[in-house]
C-alpha atoms as a PDB file:
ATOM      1  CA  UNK A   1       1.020-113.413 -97.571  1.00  0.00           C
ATOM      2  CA  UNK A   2       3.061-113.587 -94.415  1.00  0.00           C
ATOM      3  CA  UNK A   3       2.018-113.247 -90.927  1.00  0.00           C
ATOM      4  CA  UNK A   4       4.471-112.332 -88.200  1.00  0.00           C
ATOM      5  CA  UNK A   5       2.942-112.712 -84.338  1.00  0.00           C
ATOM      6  CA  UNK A   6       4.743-111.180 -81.104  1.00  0.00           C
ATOM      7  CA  UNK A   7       3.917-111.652 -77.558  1.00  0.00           C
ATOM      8  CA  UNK A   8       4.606-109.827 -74.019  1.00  0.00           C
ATOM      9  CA  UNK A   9       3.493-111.234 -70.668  1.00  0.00           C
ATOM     10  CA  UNK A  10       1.909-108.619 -68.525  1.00  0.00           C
ATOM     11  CA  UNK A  11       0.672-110.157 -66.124  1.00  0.00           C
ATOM     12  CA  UNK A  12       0.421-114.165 -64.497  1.00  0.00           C
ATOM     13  CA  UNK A  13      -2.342-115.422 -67.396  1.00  0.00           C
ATOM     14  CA  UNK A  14      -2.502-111.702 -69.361  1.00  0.00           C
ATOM     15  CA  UNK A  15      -0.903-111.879 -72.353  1.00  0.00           C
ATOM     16  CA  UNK A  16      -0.730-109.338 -75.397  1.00  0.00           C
ATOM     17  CA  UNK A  17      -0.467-110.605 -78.277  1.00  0.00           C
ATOM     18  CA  UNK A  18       0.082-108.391 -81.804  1.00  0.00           C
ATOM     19  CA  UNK A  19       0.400-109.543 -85.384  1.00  0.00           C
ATOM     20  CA  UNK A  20       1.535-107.348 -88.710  1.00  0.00           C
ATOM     21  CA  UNK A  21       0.607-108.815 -92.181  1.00  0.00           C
ATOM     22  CA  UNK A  22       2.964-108.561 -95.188  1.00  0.00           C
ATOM     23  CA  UNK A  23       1.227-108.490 -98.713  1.00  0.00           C
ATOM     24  CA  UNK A  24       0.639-107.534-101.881  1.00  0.00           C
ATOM     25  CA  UNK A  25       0.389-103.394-101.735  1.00  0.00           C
ATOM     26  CA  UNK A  26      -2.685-103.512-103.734  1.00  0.00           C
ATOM     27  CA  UNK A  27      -4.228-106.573-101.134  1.00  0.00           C
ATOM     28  CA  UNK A  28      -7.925-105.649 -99.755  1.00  0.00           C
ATOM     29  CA  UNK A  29      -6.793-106.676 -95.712  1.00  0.00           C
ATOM     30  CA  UNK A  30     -10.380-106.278 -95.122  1.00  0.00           C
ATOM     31  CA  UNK A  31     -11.429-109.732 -96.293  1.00  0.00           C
ATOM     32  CA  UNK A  32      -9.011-110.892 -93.703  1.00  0.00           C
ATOM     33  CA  UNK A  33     -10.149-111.741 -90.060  1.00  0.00           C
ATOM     34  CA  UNK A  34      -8.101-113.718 -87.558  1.00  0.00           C
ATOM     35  CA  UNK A  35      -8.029-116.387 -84.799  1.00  0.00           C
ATOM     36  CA  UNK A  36      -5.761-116.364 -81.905  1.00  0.00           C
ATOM     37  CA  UNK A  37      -4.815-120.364 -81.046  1.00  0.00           C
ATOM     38  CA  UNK A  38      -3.265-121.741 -78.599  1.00  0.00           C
ATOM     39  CA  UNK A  39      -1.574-125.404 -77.790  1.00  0.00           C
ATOM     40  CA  UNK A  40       0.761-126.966 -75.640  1.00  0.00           C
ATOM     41  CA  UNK A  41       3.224-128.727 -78.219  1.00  0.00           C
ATOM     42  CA  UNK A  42       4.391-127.054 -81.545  1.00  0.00           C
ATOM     43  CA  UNK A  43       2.673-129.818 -83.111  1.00  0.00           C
ATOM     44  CA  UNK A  44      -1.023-129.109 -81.966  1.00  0.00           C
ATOM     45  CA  UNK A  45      -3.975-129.930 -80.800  1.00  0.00           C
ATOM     46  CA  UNK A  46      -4.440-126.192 -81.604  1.00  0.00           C
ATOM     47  CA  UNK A  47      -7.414-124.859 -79.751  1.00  0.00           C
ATOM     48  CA  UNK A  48      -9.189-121.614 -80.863  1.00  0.00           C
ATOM     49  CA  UNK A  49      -8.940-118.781 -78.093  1.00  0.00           C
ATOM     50  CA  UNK A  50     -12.770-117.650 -79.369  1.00  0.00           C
ATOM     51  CA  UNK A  51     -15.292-118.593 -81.733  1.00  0.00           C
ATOM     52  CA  UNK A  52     -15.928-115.475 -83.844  1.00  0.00           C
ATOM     53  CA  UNK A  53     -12.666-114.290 -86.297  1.00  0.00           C
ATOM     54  CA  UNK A  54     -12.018-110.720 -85.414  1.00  0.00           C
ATOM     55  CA  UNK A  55     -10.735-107.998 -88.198  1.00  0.00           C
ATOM     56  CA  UNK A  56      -8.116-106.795 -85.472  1.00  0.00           C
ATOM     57  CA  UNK A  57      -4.216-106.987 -85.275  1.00  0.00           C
ATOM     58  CA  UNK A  58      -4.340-106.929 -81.117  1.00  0.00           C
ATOM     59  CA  UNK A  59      -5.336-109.349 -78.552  1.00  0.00           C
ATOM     60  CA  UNK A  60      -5.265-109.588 -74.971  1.00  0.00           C
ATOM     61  CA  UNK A  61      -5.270-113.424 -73.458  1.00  0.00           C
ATOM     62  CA  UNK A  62      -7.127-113.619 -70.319  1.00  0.00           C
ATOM     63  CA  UNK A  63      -8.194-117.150 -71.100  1.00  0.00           C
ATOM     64  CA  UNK A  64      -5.757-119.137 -71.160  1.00  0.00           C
ATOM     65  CA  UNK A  65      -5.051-120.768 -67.566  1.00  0.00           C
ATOM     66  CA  UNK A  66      -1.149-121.985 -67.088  1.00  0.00           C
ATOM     67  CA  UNK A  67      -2.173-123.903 -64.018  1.00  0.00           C
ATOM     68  CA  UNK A  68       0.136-124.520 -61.101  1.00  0.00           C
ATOM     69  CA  UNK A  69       3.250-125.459 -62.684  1.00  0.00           C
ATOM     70  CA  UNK A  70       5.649-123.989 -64.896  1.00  0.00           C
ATOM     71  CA  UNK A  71       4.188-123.900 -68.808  1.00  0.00           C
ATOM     72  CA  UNK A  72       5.600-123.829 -71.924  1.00  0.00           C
ATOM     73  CA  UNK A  73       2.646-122.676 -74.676  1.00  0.00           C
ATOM     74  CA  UNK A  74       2.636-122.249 -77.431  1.00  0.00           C
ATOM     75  CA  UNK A  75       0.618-119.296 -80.024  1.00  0.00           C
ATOM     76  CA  UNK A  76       0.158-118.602 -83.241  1.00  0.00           C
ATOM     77  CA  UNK A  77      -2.984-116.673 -85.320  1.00  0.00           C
ATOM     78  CA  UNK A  78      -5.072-117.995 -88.339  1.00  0.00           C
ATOM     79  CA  UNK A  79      -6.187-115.345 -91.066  1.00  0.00           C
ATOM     80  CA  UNK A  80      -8.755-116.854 -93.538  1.00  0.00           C
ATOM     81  CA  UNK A  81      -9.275-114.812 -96.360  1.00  0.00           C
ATOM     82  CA  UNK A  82     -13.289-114.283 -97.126  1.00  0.00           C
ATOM     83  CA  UNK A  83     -12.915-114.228-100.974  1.00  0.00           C
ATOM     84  CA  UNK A  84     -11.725-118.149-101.473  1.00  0.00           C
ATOM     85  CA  UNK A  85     -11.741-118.998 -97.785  1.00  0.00           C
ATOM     86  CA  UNK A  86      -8.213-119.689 -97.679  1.00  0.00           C
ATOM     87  CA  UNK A  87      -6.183-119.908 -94.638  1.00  0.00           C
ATOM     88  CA  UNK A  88      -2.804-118.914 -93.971  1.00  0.00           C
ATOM     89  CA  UNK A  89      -0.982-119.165 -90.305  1.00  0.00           C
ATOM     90  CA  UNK A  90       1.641-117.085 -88.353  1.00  0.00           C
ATOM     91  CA  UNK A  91       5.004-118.421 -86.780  1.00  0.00           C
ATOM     92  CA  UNK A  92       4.251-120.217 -83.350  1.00  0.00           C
ATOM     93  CA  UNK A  93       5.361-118.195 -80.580  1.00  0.00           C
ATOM     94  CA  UNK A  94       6.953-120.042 -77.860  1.00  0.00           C
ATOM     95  CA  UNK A  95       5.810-118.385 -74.262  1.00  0.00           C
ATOM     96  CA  UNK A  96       7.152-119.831 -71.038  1.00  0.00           C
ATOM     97  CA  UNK A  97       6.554-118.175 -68.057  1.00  0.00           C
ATOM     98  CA  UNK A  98       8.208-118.814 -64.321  1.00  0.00           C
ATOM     99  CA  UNK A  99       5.315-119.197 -61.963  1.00  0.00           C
ATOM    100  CA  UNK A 100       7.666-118.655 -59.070  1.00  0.00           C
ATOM    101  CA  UNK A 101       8.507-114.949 -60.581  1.00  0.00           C
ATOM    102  CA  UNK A 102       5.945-113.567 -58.361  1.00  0.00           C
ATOM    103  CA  UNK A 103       7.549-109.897 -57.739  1.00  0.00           C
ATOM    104  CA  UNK A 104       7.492-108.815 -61.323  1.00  0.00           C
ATOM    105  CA  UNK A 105       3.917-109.484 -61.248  1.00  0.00           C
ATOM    106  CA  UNK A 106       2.967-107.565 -58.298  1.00  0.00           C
ATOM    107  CA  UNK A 107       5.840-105.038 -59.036  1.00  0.00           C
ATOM    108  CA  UNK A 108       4.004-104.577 -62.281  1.00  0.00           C
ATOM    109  CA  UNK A 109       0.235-104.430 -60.350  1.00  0.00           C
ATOM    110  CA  UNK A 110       1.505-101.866 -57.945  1.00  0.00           C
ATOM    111  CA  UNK A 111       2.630 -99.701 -61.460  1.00  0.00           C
ATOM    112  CA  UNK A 112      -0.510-100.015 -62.600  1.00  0.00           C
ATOM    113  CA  UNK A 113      -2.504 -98.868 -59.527  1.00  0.00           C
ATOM    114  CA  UNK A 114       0.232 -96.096 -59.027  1.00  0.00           C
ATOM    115  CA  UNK A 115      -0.353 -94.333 -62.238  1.00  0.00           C
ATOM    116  CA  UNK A 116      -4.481 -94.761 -62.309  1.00  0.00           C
ATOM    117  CA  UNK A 117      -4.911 -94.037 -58.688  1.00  0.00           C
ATOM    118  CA  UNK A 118      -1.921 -90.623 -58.049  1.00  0.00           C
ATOM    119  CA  UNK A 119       0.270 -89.868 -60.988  1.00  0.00           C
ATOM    120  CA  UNK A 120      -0.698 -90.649 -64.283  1.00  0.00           C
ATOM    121  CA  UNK A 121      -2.581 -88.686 -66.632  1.00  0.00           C
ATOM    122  CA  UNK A 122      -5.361 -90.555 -69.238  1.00  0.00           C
ATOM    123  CA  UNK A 123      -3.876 -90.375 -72.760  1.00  0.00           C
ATOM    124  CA  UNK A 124      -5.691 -91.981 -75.828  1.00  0.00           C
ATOM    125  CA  UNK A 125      -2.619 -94.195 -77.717  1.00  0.00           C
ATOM    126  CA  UNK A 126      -2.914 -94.086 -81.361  1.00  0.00           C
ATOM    127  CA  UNK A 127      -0.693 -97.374 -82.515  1.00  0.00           C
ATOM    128  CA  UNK A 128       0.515 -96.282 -86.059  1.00  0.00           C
ATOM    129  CA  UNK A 129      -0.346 -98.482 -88.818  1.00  0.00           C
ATOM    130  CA  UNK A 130       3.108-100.028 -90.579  1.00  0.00           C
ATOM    131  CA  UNK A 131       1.407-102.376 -92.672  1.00  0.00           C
ATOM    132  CA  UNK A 132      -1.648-102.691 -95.347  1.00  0.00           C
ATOM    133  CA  UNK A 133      -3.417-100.912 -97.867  1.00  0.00           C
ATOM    134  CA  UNK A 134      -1.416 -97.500 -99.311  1.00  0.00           C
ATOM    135  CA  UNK A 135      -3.027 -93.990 -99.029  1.00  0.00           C
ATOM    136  CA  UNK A 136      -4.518 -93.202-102.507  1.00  0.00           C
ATOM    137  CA  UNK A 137      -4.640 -89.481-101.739  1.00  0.00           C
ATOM    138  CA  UNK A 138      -0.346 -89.400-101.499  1.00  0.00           C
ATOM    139  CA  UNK A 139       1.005 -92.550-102.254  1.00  0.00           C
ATOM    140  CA  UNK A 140       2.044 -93.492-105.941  1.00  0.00           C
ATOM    141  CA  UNK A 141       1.920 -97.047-105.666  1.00  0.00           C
ATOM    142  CA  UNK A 142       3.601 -97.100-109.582  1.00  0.00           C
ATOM    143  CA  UNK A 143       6.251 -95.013-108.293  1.00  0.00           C
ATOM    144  CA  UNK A 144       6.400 -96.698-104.726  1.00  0.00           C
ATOM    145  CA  UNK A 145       6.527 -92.982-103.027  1.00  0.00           C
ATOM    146  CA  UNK A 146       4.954 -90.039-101.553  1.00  0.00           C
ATOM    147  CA  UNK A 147       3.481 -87.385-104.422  1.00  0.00           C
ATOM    148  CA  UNK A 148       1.582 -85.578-101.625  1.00  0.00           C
ATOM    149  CA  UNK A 149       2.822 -83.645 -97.811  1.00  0.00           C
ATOM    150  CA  UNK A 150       1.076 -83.545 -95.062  1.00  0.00           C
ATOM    151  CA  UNK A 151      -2.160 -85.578 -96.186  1.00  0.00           C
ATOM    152  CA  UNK A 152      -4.949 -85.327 -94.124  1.00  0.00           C
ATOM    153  CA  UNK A 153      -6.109 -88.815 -94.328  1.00  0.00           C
ATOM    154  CA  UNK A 154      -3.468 -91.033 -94.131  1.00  0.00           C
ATOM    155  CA  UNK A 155      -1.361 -88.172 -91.116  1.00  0.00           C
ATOM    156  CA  UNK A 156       1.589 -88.155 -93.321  1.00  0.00           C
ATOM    157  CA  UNK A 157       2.251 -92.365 -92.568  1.00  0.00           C
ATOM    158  CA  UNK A 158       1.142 -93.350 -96.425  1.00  0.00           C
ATOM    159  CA  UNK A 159      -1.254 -95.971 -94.729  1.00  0.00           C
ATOM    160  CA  UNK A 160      -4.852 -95.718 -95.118  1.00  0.00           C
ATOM    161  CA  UNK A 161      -5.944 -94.144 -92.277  1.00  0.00           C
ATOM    162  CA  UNK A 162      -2.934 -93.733 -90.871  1.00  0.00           C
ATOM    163  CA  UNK A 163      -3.180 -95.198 -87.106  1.00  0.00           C
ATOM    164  CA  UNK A 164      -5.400 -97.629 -85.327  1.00  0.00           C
ATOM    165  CA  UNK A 165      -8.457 -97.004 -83.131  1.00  0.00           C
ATOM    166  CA  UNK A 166      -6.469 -95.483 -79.611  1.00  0.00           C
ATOM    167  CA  UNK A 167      -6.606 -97.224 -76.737  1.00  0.00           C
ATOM    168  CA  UNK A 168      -7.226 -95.378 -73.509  1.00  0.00           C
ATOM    169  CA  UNK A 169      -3.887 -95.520 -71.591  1.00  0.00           C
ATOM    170  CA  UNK A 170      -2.033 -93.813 -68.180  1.00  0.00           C
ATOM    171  CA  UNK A 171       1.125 -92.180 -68.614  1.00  0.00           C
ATOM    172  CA  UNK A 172       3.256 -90.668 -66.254  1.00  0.00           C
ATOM    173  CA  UNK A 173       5.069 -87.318 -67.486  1.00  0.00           C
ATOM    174  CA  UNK A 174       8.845 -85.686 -66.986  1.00  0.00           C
ATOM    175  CA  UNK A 175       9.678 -82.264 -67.096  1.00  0.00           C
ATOM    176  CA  UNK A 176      10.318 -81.459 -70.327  1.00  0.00           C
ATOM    177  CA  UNK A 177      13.578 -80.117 -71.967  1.00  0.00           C
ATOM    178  CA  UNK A 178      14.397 -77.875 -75.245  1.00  0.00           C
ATOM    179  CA  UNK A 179      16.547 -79.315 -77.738  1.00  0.00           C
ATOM    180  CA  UNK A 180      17.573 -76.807 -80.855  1.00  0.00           C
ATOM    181  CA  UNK A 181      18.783 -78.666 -84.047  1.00  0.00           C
ATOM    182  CA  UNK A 182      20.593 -76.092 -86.916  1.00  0.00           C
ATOM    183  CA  UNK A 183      20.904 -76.795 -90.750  1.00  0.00           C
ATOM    184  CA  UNK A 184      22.303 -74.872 -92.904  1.00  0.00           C
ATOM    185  CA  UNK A 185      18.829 -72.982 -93.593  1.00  0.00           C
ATOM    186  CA  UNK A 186      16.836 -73.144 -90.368  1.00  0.00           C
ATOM    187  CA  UNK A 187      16.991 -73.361 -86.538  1.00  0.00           C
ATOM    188  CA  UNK A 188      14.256 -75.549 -85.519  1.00  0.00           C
ATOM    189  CA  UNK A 189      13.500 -76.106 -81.481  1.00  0.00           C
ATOM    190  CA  UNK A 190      11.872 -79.345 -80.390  1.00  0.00           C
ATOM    191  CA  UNK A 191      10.580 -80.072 -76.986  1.00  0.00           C
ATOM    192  CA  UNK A 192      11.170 -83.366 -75.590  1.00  0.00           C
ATOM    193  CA  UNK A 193       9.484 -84.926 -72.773  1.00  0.00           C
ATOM    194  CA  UNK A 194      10.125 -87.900 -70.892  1.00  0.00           C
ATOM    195  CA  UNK A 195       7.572 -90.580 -69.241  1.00  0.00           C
ATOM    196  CA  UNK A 196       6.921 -93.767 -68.153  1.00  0.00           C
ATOM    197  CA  UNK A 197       3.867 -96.170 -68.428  1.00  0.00           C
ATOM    198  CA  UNK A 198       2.695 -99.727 -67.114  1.00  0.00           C
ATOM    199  CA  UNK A 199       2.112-102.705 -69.109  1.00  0.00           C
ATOM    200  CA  UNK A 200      -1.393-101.642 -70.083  1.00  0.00           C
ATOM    201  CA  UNK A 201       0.178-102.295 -74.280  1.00  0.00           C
ATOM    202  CA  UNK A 202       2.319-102.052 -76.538  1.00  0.00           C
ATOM    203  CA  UNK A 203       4.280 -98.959 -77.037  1.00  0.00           C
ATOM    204  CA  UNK A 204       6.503 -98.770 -80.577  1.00  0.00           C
ATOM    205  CA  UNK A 205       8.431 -95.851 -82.131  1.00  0.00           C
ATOM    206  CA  UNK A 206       5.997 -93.794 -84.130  1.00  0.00           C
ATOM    207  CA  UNK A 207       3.275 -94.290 -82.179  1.00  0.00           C
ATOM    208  CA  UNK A 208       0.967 -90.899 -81.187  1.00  0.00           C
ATOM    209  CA  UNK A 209       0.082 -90.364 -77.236  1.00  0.00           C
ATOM    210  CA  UNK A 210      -2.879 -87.664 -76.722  1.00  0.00           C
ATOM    211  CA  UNK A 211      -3.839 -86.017 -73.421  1.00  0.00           C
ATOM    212  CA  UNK A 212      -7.388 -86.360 -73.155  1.00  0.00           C
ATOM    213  CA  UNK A 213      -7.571 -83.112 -70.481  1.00  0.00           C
ATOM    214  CA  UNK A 214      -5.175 -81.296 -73.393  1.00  0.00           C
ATOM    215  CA  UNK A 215      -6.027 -82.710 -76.243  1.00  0.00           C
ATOM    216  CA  UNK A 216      -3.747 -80.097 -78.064  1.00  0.00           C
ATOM    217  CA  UNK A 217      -0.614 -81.508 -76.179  1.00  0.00           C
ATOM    218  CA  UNK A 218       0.345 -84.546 -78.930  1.00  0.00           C
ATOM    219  CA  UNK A 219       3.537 -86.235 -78.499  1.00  0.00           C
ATOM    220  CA  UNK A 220       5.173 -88.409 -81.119  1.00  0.00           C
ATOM    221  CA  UNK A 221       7.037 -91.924 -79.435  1.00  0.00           C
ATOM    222  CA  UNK A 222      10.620 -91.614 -80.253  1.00  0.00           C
ATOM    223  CA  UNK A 223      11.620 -95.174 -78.449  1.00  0.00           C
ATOM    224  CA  UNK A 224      10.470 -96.954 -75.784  1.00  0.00           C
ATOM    225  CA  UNK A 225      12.806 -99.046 -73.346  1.00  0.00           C
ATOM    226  CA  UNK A 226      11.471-101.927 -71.319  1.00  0.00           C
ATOM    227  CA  UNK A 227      12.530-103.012 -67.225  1.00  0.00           C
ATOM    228  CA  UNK A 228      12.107-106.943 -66.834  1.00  0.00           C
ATOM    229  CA  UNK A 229      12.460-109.368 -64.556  1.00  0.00           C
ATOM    230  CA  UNK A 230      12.681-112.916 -65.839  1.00  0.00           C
ATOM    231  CA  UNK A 231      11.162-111.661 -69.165  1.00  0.00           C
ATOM    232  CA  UNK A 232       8.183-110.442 -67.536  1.00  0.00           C
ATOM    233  CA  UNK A 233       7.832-106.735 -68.305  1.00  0.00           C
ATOM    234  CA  UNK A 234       7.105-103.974 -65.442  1.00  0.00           C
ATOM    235  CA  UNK A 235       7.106-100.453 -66.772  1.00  0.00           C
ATOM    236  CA  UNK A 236       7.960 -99.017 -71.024  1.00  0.00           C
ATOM    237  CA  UNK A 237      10.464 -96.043 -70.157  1.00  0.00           C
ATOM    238  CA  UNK A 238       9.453 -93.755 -73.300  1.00  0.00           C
ATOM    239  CA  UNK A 239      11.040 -90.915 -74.715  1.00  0.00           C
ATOM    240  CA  UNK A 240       9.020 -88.395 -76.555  1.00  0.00           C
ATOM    241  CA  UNK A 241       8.798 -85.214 -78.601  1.00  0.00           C
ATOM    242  CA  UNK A 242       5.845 -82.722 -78.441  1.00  0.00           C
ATOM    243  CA  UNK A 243       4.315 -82.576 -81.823  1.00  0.00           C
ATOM    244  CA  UNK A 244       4.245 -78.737 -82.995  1.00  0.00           C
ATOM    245  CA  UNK A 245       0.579 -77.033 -83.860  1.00  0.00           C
ATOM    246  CA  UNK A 246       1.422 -77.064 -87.426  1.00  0.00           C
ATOM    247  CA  UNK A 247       2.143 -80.818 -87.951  1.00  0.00           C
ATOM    248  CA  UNK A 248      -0.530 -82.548 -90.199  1.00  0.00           C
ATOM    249  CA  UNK A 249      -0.223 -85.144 -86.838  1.00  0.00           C
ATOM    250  CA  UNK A 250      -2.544 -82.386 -85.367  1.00  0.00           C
ATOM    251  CA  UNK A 251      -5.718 -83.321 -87.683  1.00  0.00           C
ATOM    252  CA  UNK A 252      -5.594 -87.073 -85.740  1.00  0.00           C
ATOM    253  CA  UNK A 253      -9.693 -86.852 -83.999  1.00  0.00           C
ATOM    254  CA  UNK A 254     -10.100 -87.440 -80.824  1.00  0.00           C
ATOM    255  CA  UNK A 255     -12.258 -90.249 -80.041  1.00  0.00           C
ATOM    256  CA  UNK A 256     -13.635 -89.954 -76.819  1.00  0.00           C
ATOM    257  CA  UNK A 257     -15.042 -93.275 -76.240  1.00  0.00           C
ATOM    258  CA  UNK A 258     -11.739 -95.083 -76.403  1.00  0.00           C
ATOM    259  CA  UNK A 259     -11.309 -98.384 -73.908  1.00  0.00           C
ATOM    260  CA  UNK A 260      -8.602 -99.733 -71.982  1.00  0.00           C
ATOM    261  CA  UNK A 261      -7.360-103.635 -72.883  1.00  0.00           C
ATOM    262  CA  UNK A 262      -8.879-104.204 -69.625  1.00  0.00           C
ATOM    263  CA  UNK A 263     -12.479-102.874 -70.849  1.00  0.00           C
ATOM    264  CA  UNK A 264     -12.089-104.621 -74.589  1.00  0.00           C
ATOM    265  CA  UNK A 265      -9.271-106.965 -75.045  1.00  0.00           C
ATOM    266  CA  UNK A 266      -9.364-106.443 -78.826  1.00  0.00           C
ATOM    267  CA  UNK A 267      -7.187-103.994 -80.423  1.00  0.00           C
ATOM    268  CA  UNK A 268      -5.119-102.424 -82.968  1.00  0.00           C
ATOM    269  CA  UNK A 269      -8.746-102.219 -84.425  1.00  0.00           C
ATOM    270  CA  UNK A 270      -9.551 -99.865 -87.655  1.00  0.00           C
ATOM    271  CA  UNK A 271     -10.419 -96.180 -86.479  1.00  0.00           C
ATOM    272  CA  UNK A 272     -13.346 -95.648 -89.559  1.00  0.00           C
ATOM    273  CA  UNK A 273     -14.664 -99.489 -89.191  1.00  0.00           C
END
C-alpha cells in the first residue's frame, strides 16, 4: 500500500493537508485510519498532530505554531491498518514558509472576507473520490471496466460512493457562455461558467460545486488555476461546465448540514459513514 501526502499553505499557521491511498482494488480502506505528524528534521522526533486516528483523507493544521522565524517542517501521515495493526507511512512533505510574505496572507484574508461578506454565493463542494474500493453495482473488477452507465450509487466515477462528504464553500460566479461541440451524429451545447474562490480547499478537476439557494444549478470542475505569491496561494481561478438535468451527476443529495474547514478541520470524509 502506498500513501502519497500534498500540502498548500493558506494561511500564516493554516495548512491543508490531503492524502490518496493506492491499493489492492479489492482492499477494505475502512480498517484504515490516519495520523497527521509533524517534525522539524526529516529524521524525526515525529510528533502526532492529535491523539485519536481519523478515517479521513483531509486535514486542516491550525496547530502547528512556526514561531517568529523562518521554518522549514516537515509532514507526513501514518495509516495503521485495524486488522494486524500494521503501519505504513506517506512521503515527508517538506513545507517552508517566508514569514516576511505578509501580503499574500492578508491578500488572501481580504478574498476570503470579500466573497462571504458581498459576492460569493454558498456552494456545497463534493471532492470526487479517485481512489479506494470499486462500485460493485458497475464496475467489473475481473474485467477492470465499467458494465453499467449512469449508476446511481457510485455517480458514474466507479468509486463507491462516488464523492466525499461536501464541504460548505463561497464561490464567486462569471457570466456564463455557450459552447456547441458537433460529431458526426449529434450537436450537443454545453454551458460554461467561469469563477473564482479563496483558499477555503482544495479544488481538483472532477470535482462537483452545488448552489445551495439552486440546488439544481450543478457544475462539474473542468481545471482550476492557482495566483501565488512566494508559494503561498491567494485565490483557485476555476473553469466550469453546468451539468445538464439528465446527467446521473444530478442524483448527488444534498446535505444540508455541510461545514466549512473553518467549522471542522477534517475532511474528504465518507458521505454514508
Amino acid at each position: 500500500m502506498q500513501l502519497s501526502l500534498n500540502t498548500k499553505i493558506i494561511e500564516y499557521n493554516k495548512t491543508i493537508l490531503t492524502w490518496d491511498i493506492e491499493t489492492d482494488l479489492r482492499e477494505d480502506l475502512h480498517k484504515f485510519t490516519f495520523i497527521v505528524q509533524v517534525s522539524e528534521s526529516v529524521i524525526g522526533p515525529w510528533i502526532n498532530l492529535f491523539k485519536d486516528p481519523i478515517y479521513a483523507f483531509g486535514f486542516v493544521d491550525t496547530i502547528t505554531q512556526r514561531g517568529m522565524v523562518d521554518k522549514r517542517l516537515y509532514y507526513r501521515v501514518l495509516a495503521n491498518d485495524s486488522s494486524n495493526n500494521k503501519n505504513f507511512y506517506s512521503n515527508e512533505v517538506c513545507l517552508e514558509e517566508e514569514l516576511s510574505n505578509y501580503l499574500s496572507r492578508y491578500i488572501a484574508r481580504q478574498e476570503r472576507l470579500v466573497l462571504r461578506r458581498y459576492n460569493g454565493r454558498e456552494c456545497l463542494l463534493y471532492p470526487r473520490k479517485k481512489f479506494g474500493p470499486r462500485c460493485k453495482n458497475c464496475y467489473s473488477e475481473i474485467d477492470r471496466k465499467i458494465i453499467k452507465s449512469k449508476c446511481p450509487f457510485c455517480f458514474g466515477t466507479t468509486y463507491e460512493d462516488g464523492y466525499f462528504a461536501p464541504i460548505k464553500i463561497y464561490i464567486n460566479f462569471e457570466a456564463n457562455n455557450k459552447s456547441t461541440d458537433r460529431t458526426n451524429y449529434e450537436v450537443e451545447e454545453n454551458v460554461n461558467i467561469g469563477g473564482w474562490t479563496s483558499t477555503d480547499s482544495f479544488i481538483e478537476a472532477d470535482d462537483i460545486l452545488i448552489t445551495l439557494k439552486s440546488p439544481d444549478a450543478r457544475y462539474l470542475v473542468k481545471s482550476v488555476t492557482e495566483t501565488a505569491i512566494k508559494d503561498s496561494v491567494i485565490k483557485q481561478i476555476l473553469s466550469l461546465v453546468q451539468i445538464k438535468a439528465d446527467r446521473v451527476e444530478q442524483l448527488l443529495p444534498i446535505d444540508v448540514d455541510a461545514y466549512t474547514i473553518d467549522e471542522f478541520n477534517v475532511f474528504r470524509r465518507e458521505r454514508n459513514k
